[in-house]
PDB file of N, CA and C in Angstrom:
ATOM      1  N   UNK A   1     -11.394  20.409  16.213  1.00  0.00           N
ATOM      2  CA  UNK A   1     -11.262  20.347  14.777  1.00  0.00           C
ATOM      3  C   UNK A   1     -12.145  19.205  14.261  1.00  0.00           C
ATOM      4  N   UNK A   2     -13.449  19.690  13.209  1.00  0.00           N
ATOM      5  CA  UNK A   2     -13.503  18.374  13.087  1.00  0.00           C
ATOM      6  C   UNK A   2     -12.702  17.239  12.033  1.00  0.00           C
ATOM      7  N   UNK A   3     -13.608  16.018  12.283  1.00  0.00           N
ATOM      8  CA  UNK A   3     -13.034  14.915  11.712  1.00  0.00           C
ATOM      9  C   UNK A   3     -12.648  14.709  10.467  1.00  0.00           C
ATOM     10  N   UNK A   4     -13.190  15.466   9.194  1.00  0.00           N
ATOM     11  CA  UNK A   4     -12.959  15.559   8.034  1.00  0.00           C
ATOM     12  C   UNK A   4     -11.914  16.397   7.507  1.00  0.00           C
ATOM     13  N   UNK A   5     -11.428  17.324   8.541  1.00  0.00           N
ATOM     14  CA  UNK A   5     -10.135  18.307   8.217  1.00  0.00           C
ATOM     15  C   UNK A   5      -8.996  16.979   8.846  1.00  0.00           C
ATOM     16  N   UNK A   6      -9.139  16.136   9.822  1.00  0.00           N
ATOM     17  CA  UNK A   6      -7.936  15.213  10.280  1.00  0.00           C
ATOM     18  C   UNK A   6      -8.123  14.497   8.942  1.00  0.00           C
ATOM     19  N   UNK A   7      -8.779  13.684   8.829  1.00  0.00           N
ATOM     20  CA  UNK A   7      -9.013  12.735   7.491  1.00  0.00           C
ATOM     21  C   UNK A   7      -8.091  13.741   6.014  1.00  0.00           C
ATOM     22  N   UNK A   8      -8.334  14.879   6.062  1.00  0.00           N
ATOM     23  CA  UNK A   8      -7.918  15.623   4.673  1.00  0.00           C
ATOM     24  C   UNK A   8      -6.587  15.753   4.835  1.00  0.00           C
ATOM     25  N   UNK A   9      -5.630  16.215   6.293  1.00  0.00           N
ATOM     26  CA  UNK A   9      -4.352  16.220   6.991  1.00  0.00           C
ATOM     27  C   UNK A   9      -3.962  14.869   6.709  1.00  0.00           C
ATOM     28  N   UNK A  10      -4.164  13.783   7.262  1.00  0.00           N
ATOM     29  CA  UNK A  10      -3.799  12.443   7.143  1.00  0.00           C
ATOM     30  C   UNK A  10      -3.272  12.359   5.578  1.00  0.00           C
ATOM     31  N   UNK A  11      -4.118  12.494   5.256  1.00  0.00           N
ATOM     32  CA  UNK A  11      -3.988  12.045   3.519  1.00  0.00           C
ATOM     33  C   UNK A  11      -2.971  12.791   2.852  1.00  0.00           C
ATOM     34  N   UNK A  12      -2.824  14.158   3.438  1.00  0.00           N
ATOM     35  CA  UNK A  12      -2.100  15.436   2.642  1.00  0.00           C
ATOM     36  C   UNK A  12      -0.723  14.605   3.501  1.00  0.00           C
ATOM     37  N   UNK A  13      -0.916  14.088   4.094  1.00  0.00           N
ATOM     38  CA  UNK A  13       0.540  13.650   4.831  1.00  0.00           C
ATOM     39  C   UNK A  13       1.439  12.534   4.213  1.00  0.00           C
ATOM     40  N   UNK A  14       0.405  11.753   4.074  1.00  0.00           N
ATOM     41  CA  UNK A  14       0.865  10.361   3.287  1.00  0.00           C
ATOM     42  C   UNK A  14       1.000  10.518   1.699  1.00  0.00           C
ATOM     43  N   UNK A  15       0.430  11.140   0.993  1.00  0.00           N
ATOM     44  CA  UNK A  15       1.249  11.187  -0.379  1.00  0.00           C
ATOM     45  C   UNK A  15       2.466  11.919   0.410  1.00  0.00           C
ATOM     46  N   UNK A  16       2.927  12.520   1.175  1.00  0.00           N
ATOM     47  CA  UNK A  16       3.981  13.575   1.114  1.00  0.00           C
ATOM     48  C   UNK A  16       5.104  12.658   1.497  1.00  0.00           C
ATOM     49  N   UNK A  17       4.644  11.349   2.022  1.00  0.00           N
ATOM     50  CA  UNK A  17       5.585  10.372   2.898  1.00  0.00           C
ATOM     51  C   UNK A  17       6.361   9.611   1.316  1.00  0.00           C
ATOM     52  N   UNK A  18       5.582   9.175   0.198  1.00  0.00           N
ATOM     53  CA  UNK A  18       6.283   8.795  -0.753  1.00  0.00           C
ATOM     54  C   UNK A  18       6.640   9.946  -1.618  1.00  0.00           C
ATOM     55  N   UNK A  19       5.517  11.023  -1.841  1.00  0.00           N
ATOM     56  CA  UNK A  19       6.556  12.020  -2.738  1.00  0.00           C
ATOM     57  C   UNK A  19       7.604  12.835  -2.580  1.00  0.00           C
ATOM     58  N   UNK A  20       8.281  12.809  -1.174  1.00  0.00           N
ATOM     59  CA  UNK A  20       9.494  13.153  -0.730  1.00  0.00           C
ATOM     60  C   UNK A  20      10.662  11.903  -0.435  1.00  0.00           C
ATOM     61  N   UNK A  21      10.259  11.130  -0.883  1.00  0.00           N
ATOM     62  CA  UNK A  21      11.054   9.669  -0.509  1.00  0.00           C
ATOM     63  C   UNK A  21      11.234   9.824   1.011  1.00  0.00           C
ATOM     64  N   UNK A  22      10.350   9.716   1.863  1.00  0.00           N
ATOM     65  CA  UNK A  22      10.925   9.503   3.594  1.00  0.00           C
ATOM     66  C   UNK A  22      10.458   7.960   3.832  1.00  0.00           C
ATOM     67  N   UNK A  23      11.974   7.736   3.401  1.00  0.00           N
ATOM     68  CA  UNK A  23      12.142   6.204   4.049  1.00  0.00           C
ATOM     69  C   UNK A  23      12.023   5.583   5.337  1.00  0.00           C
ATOM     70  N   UNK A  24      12.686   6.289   6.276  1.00  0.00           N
ATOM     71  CA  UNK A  24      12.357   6.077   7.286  1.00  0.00           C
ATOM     72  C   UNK A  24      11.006   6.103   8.189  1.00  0.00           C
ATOM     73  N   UNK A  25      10.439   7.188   7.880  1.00  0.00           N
ATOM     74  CA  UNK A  25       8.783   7.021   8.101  1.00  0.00           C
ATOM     75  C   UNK A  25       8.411   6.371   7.355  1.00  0.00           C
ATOM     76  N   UNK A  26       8.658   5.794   6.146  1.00  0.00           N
ATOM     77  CA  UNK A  26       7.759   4.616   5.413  1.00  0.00           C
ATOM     78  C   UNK A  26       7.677   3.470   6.496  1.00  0.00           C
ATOM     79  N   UNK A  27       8.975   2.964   6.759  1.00  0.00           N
ATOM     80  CA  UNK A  27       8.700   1.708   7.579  1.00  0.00           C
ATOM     81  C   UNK A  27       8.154   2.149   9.523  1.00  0.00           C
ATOM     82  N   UNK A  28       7.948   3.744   9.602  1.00  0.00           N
ATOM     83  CA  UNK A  28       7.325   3.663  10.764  1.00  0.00           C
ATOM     84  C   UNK A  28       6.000   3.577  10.551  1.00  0.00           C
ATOM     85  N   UNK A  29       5.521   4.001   9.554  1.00  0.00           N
ATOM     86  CA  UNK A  29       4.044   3.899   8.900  1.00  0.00           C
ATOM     87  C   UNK A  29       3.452   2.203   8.646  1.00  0.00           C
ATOM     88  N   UNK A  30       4.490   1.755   8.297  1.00  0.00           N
ATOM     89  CA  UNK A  30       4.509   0.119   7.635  1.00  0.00           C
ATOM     90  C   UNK A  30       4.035  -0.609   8.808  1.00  0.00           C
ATOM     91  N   UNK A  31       4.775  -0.284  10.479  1.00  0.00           N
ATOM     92  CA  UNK A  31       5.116  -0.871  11.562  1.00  0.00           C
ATOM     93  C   UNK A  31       3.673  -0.709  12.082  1.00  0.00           C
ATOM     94  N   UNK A  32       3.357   0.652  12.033  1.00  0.00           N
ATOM     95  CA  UNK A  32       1.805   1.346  12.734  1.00  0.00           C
ATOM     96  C   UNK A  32       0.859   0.500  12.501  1.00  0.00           C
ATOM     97  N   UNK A  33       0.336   0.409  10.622  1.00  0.00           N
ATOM     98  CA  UNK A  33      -0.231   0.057  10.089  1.00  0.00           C
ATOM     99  C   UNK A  33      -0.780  -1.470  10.519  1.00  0.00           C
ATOM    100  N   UNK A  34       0.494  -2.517  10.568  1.00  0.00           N
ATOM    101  CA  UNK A  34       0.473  -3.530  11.041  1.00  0.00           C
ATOM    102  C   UNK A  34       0.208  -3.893  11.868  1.00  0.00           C
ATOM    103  N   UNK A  35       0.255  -3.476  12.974  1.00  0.00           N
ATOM    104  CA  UNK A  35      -0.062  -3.454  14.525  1.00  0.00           C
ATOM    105  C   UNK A  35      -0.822  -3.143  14.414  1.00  0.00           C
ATOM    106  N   UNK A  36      -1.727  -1.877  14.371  1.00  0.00           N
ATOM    107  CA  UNK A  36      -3.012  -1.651  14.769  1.00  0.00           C
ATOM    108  C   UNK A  36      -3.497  -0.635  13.665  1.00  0.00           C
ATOM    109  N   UNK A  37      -4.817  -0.913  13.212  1.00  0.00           N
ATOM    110  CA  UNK A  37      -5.338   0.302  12.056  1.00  0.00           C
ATOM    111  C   UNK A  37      -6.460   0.366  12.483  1.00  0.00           C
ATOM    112  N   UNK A  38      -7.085   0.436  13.688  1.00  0.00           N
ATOM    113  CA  UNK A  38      -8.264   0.498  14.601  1.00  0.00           C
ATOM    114  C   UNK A  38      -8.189   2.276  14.386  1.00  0.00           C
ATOM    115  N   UNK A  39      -7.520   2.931  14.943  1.00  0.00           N
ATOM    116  CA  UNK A  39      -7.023   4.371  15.171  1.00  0.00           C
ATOM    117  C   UNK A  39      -7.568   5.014  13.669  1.00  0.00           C
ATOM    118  N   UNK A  40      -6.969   4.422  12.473  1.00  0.00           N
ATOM    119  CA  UNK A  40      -7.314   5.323  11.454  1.00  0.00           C
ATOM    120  C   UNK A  40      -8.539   4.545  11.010  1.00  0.00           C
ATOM    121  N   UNK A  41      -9.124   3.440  10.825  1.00  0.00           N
ATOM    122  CA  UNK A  41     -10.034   3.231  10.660  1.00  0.00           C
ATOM    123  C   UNK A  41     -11.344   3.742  11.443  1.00  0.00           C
ATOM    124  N   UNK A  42     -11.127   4.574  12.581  1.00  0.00           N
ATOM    125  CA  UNK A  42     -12.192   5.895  12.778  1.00  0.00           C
ATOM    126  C   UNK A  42     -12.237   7.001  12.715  1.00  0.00           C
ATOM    127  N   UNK A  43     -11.314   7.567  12.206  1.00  0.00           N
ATOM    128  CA  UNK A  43     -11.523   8.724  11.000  1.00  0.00           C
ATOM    129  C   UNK A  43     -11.956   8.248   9.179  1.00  0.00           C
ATOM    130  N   UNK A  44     -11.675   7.081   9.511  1.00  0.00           N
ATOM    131  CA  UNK A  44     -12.063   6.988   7.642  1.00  0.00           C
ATOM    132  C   UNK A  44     -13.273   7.423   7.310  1.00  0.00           C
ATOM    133  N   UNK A  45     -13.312   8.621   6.176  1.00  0.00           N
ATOM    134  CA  UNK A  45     -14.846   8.505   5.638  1.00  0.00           C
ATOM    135  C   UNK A  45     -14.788   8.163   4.421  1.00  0.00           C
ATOM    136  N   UNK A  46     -15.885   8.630   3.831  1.00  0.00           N
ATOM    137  CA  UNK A  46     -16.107   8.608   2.265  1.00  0.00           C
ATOM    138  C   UNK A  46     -15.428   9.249   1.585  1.00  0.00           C
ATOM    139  N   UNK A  47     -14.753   8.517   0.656  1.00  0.00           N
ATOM    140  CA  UNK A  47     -13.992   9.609  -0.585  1.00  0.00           C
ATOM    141  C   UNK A  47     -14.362  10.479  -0.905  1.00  0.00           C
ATOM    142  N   UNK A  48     -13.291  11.534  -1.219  1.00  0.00           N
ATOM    143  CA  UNK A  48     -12.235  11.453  -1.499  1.00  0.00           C
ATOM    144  C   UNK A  48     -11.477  11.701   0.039  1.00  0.00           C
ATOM    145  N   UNK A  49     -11.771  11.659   1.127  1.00  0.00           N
ATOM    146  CA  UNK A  49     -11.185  12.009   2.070  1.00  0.00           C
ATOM    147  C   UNK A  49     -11.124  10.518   3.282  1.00  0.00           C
ATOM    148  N   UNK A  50     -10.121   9.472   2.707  1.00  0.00           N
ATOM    149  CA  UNK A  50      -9.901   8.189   3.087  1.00  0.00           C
ATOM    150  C   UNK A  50      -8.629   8.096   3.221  1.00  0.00           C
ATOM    151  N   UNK A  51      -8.289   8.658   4.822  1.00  0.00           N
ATOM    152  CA  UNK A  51      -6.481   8.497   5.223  1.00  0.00           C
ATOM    153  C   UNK A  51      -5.903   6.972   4.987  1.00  0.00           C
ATOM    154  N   UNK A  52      -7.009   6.128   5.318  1.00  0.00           N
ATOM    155  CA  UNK A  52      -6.747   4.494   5.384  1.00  0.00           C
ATOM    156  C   UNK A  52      -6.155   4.161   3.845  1.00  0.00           C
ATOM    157  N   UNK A  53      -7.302   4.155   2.746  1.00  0.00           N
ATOM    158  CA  UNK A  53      -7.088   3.842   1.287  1.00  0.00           C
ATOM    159  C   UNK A  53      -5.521   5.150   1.020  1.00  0.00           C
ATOM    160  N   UNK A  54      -5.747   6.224   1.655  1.00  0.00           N
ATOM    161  CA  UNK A  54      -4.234   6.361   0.974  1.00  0.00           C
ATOM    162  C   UNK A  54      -2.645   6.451   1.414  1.00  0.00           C
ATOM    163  N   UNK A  55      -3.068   5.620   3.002  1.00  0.00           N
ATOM    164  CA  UNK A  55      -1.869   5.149   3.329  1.00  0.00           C
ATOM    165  C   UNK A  55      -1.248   3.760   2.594  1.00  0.00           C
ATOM    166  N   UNK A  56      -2.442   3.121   2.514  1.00  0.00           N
ATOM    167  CA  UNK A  56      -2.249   1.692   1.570  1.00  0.00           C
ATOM    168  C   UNK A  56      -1.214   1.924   0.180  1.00  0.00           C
ATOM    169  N   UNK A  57      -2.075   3.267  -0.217  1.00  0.00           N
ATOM    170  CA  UNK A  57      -1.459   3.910  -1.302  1.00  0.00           C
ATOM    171  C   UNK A  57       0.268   4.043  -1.249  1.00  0.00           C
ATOM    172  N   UNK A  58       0.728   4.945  -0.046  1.00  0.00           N
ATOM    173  CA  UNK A  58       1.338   5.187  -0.197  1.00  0.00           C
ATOM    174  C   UNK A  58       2.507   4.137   0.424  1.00  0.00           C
ATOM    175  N   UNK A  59       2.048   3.143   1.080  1.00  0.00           N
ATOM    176  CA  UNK A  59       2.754   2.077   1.360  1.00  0.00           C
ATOM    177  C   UNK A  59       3.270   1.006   0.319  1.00  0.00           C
ATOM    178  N   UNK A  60       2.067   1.057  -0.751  1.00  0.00           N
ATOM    179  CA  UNK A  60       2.608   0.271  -2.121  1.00  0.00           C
ATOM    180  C   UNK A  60       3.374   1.009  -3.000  1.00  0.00           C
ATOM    181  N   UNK A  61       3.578   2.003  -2.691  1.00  0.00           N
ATOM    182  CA  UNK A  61       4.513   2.892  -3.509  1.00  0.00           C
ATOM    183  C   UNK A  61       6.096   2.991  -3.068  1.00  0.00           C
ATOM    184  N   UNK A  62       5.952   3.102  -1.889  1.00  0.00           N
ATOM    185  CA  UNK A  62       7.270   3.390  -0.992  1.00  0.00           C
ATOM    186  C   UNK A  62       7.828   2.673  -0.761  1.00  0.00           C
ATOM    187  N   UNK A  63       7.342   1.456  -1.084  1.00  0.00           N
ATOM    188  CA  UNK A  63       7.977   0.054  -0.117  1.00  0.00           C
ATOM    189  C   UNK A  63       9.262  -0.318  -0.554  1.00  0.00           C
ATOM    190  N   UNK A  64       9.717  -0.736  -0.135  1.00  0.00           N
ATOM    191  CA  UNK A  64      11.573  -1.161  -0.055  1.00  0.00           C
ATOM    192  C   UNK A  64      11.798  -2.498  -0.212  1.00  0.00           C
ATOM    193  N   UNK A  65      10.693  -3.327   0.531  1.00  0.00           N
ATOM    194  CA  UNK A  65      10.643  -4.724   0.390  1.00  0.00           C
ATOM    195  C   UNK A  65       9.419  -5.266   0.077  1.00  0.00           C
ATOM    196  N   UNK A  66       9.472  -6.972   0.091  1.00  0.00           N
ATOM    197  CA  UNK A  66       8.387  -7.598   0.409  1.00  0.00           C
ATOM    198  C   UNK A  66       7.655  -8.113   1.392  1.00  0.00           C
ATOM    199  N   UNK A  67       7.856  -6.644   3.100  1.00  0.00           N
ATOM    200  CA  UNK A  67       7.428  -7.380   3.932  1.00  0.00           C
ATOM    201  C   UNK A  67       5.861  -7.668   3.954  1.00  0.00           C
ATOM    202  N   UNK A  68       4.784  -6.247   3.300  1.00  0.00           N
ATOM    203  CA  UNK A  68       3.586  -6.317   3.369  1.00  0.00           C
ATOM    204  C   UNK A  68       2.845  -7.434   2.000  1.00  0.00           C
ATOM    205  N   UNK A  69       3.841  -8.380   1.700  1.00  0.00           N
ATOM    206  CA  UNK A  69       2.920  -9.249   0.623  1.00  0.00           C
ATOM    207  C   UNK A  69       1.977  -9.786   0.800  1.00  0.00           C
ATOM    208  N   UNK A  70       1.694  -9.904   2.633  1.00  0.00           N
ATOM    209  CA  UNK A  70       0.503 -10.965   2.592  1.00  0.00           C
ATOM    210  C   UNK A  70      -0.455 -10.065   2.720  1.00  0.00           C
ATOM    211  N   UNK A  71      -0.220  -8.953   3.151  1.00  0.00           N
ATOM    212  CA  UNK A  71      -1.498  -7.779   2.864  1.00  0.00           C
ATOM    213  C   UNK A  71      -1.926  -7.351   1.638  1.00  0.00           C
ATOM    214  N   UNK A  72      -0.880  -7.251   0.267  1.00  0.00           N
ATOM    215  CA  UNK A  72      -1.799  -7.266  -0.829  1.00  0.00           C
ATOM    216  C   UNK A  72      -2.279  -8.379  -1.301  1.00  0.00           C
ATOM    217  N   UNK A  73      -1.618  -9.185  -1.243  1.00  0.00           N
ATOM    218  CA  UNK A  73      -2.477 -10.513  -1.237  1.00  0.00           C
ATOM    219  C   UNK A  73      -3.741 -10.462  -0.890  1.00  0.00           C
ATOM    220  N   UNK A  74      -4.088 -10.469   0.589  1.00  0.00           N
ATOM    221  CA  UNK A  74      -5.384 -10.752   0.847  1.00  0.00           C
ATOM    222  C   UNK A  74      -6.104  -9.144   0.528  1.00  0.00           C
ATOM    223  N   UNK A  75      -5.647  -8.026  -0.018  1.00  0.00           N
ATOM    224  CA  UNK A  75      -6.513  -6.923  -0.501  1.00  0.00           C
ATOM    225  C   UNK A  75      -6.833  -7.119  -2.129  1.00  0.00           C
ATOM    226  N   UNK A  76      -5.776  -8.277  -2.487  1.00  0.00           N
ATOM    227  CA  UNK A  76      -6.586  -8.385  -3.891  1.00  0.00           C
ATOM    228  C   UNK A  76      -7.095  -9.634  -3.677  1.00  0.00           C
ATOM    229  N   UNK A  77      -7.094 -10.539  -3.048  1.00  0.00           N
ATOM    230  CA  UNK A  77      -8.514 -11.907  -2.846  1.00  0.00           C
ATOM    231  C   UNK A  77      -9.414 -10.899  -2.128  1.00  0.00           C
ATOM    232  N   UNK A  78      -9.649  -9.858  -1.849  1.00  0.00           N
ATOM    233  CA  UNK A  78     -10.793  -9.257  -1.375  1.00  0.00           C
ATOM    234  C   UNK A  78     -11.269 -10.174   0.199  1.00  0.00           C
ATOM    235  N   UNK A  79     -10.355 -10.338   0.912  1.00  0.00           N
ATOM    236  CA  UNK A  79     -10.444 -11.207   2.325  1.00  0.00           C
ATOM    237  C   UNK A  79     -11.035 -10.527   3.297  1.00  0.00           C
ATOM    238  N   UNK A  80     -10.845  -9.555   3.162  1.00  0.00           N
ATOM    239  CA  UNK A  80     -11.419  -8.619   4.468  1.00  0.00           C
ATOM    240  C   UNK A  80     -12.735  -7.507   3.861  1.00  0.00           C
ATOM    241  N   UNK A  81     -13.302  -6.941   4.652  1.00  0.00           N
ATOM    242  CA  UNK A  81     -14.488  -6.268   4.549  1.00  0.00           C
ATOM    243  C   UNK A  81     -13.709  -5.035   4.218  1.00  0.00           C
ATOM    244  N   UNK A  82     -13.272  -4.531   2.787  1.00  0.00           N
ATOM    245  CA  UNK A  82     -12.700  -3.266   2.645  1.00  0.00           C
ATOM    246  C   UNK A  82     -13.441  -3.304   1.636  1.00  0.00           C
ATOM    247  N   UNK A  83     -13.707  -1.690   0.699  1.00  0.00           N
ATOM    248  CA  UNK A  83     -13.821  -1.285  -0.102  1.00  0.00           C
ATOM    249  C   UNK A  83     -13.109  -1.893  -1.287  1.00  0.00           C
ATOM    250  N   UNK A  84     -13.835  -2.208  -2.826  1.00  0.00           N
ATOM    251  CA  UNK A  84     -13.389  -3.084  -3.796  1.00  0.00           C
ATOM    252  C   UNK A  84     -12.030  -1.906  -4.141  1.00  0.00           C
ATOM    253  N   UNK A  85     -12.059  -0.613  -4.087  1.00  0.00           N
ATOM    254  CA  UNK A  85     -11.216  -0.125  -4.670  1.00  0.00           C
ATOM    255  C   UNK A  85      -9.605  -0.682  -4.002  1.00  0.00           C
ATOM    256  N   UNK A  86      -9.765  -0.813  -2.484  1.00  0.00           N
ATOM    257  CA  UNK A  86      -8.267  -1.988  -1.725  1.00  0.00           C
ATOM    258  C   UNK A  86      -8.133  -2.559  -2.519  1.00  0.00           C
ATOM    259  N   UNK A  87      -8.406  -3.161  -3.621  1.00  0.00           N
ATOM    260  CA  UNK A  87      -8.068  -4.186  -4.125  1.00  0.00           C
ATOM    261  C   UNK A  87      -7.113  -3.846  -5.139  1.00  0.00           C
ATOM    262  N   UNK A  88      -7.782  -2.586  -5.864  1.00  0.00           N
ATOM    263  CA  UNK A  88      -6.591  -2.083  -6.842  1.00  0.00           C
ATOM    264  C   UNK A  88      -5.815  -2.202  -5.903  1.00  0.00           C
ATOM    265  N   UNK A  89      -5.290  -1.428  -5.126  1.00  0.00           N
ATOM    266  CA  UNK A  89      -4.107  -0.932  -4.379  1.00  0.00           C
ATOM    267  C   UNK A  89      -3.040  -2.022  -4.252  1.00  0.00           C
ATOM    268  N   UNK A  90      -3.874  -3.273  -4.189  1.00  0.00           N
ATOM    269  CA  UNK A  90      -3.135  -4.727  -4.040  1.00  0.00           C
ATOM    270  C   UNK A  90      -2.732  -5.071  -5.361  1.00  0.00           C
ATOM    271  N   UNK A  91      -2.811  -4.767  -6.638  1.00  0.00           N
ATOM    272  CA  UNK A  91      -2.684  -4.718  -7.631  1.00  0.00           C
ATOM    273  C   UNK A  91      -1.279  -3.625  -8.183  1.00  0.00           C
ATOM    274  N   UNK A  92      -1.762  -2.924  -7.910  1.00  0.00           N
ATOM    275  CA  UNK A  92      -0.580  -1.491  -7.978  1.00  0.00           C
ATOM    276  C   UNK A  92       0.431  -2.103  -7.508  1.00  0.00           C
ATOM    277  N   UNK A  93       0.284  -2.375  -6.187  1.00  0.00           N
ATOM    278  CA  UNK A  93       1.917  -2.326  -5.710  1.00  0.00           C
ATOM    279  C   UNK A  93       2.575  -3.305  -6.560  1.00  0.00           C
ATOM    280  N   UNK A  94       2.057  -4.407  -6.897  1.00  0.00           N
ATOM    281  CA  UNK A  94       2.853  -5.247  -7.073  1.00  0.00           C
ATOM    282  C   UNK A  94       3.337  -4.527  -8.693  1.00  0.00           C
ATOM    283  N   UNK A  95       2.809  -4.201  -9.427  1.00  0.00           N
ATOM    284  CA  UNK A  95       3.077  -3.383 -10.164  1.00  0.00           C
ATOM    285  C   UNK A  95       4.488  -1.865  -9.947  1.00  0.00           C
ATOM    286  N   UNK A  96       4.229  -1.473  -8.737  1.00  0.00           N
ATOM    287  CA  UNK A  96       5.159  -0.242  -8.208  1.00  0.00           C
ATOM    288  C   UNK A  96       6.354  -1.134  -8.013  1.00  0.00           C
ATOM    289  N   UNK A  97       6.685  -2.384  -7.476  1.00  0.00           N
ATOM    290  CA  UNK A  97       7.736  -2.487  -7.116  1.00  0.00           C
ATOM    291  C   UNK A  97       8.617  -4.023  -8.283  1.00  0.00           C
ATOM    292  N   UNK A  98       7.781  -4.138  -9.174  1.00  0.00           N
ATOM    293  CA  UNK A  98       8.195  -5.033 -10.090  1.00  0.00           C
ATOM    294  C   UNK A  98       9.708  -4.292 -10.860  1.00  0.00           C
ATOM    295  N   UNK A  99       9.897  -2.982 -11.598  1.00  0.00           N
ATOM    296  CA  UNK A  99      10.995  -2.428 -11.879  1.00  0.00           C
ATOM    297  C   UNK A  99      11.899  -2.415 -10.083  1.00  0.00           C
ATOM    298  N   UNK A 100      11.261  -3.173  -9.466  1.00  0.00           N
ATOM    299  CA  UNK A 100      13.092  -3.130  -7.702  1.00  0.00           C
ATOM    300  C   UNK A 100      13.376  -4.200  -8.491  1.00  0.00           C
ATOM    301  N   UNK A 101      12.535  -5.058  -9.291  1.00  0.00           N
ATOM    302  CA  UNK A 101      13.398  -6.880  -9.111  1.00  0.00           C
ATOM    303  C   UNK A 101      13.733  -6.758 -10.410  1.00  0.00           C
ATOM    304  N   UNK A 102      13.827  -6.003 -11.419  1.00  0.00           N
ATOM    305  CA  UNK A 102      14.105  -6.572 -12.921  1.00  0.00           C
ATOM    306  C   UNK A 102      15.206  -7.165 -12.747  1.00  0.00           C
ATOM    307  N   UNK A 103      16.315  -7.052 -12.042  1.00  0.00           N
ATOM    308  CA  UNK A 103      17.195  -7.450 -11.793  1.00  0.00           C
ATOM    309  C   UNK A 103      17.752  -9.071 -11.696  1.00  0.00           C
ATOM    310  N   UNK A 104      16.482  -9.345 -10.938  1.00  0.00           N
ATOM    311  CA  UNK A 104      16.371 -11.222 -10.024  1.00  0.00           C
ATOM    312  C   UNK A 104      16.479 -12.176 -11.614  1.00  0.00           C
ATOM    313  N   UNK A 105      16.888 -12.813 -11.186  1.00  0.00           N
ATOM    314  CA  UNK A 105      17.393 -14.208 -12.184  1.00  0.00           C
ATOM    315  C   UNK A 105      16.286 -14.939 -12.223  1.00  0.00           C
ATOM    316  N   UNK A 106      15.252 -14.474 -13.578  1.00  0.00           N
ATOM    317  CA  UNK A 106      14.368 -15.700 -13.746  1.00  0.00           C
ATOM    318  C   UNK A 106      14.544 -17.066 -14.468  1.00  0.00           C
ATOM    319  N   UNK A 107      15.809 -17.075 -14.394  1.00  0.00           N
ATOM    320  CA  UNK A 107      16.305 -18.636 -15.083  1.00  0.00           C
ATOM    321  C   UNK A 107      16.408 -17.815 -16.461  1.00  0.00           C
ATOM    322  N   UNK A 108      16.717 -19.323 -17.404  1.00  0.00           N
ATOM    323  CA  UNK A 108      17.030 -19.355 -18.770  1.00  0.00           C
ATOM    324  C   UNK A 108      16.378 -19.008 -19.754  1.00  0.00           C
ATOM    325  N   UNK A 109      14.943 -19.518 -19.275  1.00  0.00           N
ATOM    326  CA  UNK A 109      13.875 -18.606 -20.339  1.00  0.00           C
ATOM    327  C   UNK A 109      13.246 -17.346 -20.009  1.00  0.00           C
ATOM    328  N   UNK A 110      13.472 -16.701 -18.825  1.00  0.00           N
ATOM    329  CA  UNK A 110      12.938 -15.596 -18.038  1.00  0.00           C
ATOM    330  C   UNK A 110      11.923 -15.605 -17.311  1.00  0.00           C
ATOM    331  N   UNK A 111      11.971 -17.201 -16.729  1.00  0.00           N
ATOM    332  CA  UNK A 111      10.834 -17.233 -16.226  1.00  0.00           C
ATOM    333  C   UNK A 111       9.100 -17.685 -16.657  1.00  0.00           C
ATOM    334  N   UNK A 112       9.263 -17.489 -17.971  1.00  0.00           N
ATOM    335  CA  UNK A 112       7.575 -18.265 -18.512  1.00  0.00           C
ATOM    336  C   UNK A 112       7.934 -19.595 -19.137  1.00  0.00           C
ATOM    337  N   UNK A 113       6.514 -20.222 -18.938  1.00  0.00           N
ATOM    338  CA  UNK A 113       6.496 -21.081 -18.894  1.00  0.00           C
ATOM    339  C   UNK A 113       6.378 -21.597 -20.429  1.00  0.00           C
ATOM    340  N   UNK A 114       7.362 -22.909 -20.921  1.00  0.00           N
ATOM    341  CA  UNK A 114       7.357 -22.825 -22.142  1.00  0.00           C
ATOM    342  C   UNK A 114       6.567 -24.221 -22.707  1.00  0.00           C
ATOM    343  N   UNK A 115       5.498 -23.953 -23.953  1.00  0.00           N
ATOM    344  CA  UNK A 115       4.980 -24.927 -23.982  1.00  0.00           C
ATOM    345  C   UNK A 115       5.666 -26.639 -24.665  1.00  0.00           C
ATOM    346  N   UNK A 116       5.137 -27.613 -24.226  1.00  0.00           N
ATOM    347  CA  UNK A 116       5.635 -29.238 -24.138  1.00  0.00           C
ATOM    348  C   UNK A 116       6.047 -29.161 -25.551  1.00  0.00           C
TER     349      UNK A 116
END
């Protein structure tokens, strides 16, 4: 099979991982990812057919916690040799998962900072 039908599978897989809510494969995906992304980083090609950019995707979407913060972090300081579009993605999430915390106690003024 070639490589661009795995790359198109990959991808058709991972939106399906957040648009079905599978939690549990989120954090086996989360675990993969972390450990090693050697594996999908040689199928990645050129968009629109980038399993890598849309597991990212679907990891900032799905996420449950804040374990991957230091990965959007360094995908929005642009730290690593990825494509500028990683960077949205580092952007998004934090965006996707801001309605988990409306909840958290930003103190008395809600948190901003009030001027002297």
């Amino acid at each position: 099979m070639p490589i661009g039908r795995w790359a198109r599978i990959l991808k058709d897989a991972f939106i399906a991982v957040y648009r079905l809510d599978l939690g549990q494969t989120y954090y086996f995906l989360r675990d993969i990812y972390t450990e090693d992304k050697s594996w999908l980083r040689s199928i990645t090609m050129e968009p629109p057919w980038n399993p890598e950019e849309e597991l990212l995707r679907t990891l900032a979407l799905a996420q449950k916690d804040q374990f991957l913060l230091p990965l959007w972090m360094r995908l929005c300081r642009m730290e690593e040799d990825l494509p500028i579009d990683y960077a949205s993605i580092g952007l998004m999430q934090q965006f996707a998962f801001w309605p988990k915390i409306r909840n958290f106690n930003w103190g008395r003024h809600g948190g901003l900072p009030l001027p002297n």
